[in-house]
Protein backbone atom coordinates (compact mmCIF):
# COMPACT_ATOMS: atom_id res chain seq x y z
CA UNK A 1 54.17 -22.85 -53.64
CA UNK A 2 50.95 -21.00 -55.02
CA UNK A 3 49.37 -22.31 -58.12
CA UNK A 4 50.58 -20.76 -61.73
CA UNK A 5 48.03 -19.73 -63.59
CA UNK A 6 48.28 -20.81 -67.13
CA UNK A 7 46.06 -19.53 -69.75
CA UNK A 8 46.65 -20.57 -73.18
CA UNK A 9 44.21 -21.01 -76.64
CA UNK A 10 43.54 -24.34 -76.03
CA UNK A 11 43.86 -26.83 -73.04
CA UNK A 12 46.67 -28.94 -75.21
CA UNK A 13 48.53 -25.51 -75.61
CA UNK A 14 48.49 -25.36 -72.00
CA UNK A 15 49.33 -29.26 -71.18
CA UNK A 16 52.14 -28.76 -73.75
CA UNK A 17 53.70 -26.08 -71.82
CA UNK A 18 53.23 -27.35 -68.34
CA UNK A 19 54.79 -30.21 -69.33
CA UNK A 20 57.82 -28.72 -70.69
CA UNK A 21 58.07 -26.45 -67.59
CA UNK A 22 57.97 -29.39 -64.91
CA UNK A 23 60.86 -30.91 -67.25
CA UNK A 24 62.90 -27.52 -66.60
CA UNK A 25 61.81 -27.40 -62.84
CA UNK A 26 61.98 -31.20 -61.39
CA UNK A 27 66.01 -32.10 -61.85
CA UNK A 28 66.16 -28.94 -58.79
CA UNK A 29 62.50 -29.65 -57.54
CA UNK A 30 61.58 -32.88 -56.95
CA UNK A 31 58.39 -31.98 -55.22
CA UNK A 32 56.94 -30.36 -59.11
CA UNK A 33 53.86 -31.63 -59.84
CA UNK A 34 50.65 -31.06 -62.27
CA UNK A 35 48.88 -29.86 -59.51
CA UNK A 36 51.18 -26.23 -58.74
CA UNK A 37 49.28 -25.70 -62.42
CA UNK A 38 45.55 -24.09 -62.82
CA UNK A 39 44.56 -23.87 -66.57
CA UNK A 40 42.40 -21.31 -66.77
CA UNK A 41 39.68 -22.87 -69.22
CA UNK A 42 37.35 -20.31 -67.87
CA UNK A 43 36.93 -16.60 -66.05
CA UNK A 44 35.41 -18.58 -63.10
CA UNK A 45 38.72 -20.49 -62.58
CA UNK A 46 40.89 -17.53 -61.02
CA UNK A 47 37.96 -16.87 -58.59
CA UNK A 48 39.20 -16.92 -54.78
CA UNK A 49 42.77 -16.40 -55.23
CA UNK A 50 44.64 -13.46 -54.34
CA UNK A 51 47.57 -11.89 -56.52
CA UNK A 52 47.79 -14.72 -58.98
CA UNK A 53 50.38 -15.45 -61.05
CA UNK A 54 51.07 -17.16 -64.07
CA UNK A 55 51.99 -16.95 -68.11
CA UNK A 56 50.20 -16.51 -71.21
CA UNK A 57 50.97 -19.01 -73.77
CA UNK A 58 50.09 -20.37 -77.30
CA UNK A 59 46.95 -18.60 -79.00
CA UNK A 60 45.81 -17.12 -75.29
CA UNK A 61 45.04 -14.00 -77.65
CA UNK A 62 42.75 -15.34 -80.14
CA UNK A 63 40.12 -16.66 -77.04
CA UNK A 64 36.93 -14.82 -77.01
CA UNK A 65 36.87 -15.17 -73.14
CA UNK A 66 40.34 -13.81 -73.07
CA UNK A 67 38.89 -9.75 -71.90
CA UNK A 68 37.14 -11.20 -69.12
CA UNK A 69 40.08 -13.20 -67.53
CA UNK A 70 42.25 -10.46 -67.96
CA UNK A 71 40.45 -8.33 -65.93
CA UNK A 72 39.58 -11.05 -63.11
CA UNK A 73 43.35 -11.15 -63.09
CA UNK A 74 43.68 -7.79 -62.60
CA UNK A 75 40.80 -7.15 -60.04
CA UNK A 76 42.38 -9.97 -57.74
CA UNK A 77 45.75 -8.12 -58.00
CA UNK A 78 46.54 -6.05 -54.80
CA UNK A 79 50.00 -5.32 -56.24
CA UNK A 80 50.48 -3.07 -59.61
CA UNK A 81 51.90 -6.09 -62.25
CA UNK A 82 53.20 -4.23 -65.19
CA UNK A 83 53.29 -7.40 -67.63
CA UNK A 84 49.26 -7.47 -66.75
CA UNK A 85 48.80 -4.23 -67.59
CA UNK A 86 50.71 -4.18 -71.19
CA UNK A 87 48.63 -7.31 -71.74
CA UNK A 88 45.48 -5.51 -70.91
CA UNK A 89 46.34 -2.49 -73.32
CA UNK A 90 46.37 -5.31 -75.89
CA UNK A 91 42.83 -6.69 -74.62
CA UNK A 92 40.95 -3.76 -73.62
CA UNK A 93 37.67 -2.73 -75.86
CA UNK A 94 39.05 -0.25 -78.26
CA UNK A 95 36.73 3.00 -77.92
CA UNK A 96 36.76 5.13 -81.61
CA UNK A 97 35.74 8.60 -81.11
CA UNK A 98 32.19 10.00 -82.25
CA UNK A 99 32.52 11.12 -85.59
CA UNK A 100 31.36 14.57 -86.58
CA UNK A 101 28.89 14.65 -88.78
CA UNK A 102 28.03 17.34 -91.25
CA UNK A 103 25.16 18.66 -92.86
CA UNK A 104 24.27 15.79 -95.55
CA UNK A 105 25.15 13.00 -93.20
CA UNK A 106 22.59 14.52 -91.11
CA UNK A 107 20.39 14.51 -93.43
CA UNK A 108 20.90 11.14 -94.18
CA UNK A 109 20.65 9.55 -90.75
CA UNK A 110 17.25 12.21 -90.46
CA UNK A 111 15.80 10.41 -93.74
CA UNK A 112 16.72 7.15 -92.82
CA UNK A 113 15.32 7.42 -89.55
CA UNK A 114 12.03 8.56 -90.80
CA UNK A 115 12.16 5.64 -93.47
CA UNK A 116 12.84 2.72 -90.81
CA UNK A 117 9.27 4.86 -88.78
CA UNK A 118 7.05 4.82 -92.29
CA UNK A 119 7.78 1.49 -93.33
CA UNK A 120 7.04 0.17 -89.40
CA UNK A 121 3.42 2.18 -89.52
CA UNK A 122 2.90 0.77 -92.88
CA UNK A 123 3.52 -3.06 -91.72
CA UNK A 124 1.57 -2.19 -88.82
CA UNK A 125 -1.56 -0.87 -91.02
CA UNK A 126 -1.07 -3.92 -93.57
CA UNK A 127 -1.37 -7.01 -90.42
CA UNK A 128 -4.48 -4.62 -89.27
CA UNK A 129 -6.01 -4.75 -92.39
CA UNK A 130 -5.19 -8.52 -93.01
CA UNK A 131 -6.95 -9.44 -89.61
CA UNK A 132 -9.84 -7.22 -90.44
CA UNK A 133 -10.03 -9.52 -93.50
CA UNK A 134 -9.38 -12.70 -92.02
CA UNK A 135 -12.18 -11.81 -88.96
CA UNK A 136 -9.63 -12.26 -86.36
C-alpha cells in the first residue's frame, strides 16, 4: 500500500486522525500500521512521490505553508484529482483587478509621488550638510 498523505493544522490534529483511521482499518487489516501515514509537516515532505494521496484534516486551512503543499500535490499528480483542484480554488492567491483610476486619484498618486521624491532629496541634503559640519 502507498503512503496517505495527511496534512492537518497541527501534527496532534494529524496523530488524532491517524489514529482513529487505523482503529477503522485494522479489525479487516491486520497489517495497518503508523508507517502507511506521511504527515506532511512541511512542502519538502511530498517530494519524490508520484500521484499521492491522502486527506485534509483539522485546521489544514489556517497553515501558512498550506499554498505551497497544495501545489507540490498537484505538480506530482499525473492524473486530474478533482477534490485537489476544489481545494486549490480555495488556496490559490486571489488576484483583484486593477482599479481604474480617475482624474483626482491621479492626481493624488502624481502628488504623492513627488512628495515621497522631495522629502528623500531633502534628507539627502540635511546628512550632507551634517557631515560637512561634523568634518566627516
Amino acid at each position: 500500500m502507498s503512503r496517505i498523505f495527511v496534512i492537518a493544522g497541527t501534527a496532534h490534529e494529524a496523530n488524532y486522525w491517524i489514529i482513529r483511521d487505523l482503529g477503522k482499518r485494522y479489525p479487516s487489516n491486520t497489517s495497518a500500521s503508523m508507517s502507511d501515514y506521511k504527515y506532511v509537516s512541511h512542502v519538502d515532505d511530498v517530494k519524490g512521490y508520484t500521484n499521492p494521496h491522502g486527506v485534509f484534516v483539522g485546521n489544514w486551512l489556517g497553515r501558512p505553508d498550506i499554498f505551497e503543499i497544495v501545489e507540490a500535490l498537484m505538480m506530482r499528480s499525473t492524473h486530474v484529482n478533482p477534490a485537489l483542484g476544489r481545494i486549490w480554488e480555495q488556496v490559490k492567491p486571489k488576484t483583484r483587478p486593477t482599479p481604474k483610476l480617475t482624474g483626482k486619484q491621479i492626481t493624488a498618486i502624481y502628488v504623492d509621488e513627488a512628495a515621497a521624491l522631495m522629502a528623500k532629496e531633502i534628507d539627502n541634503e540635511v546628512l550632507k550638510s551634517l557631515m560637512k559640519t561634523t568634518g566627516v
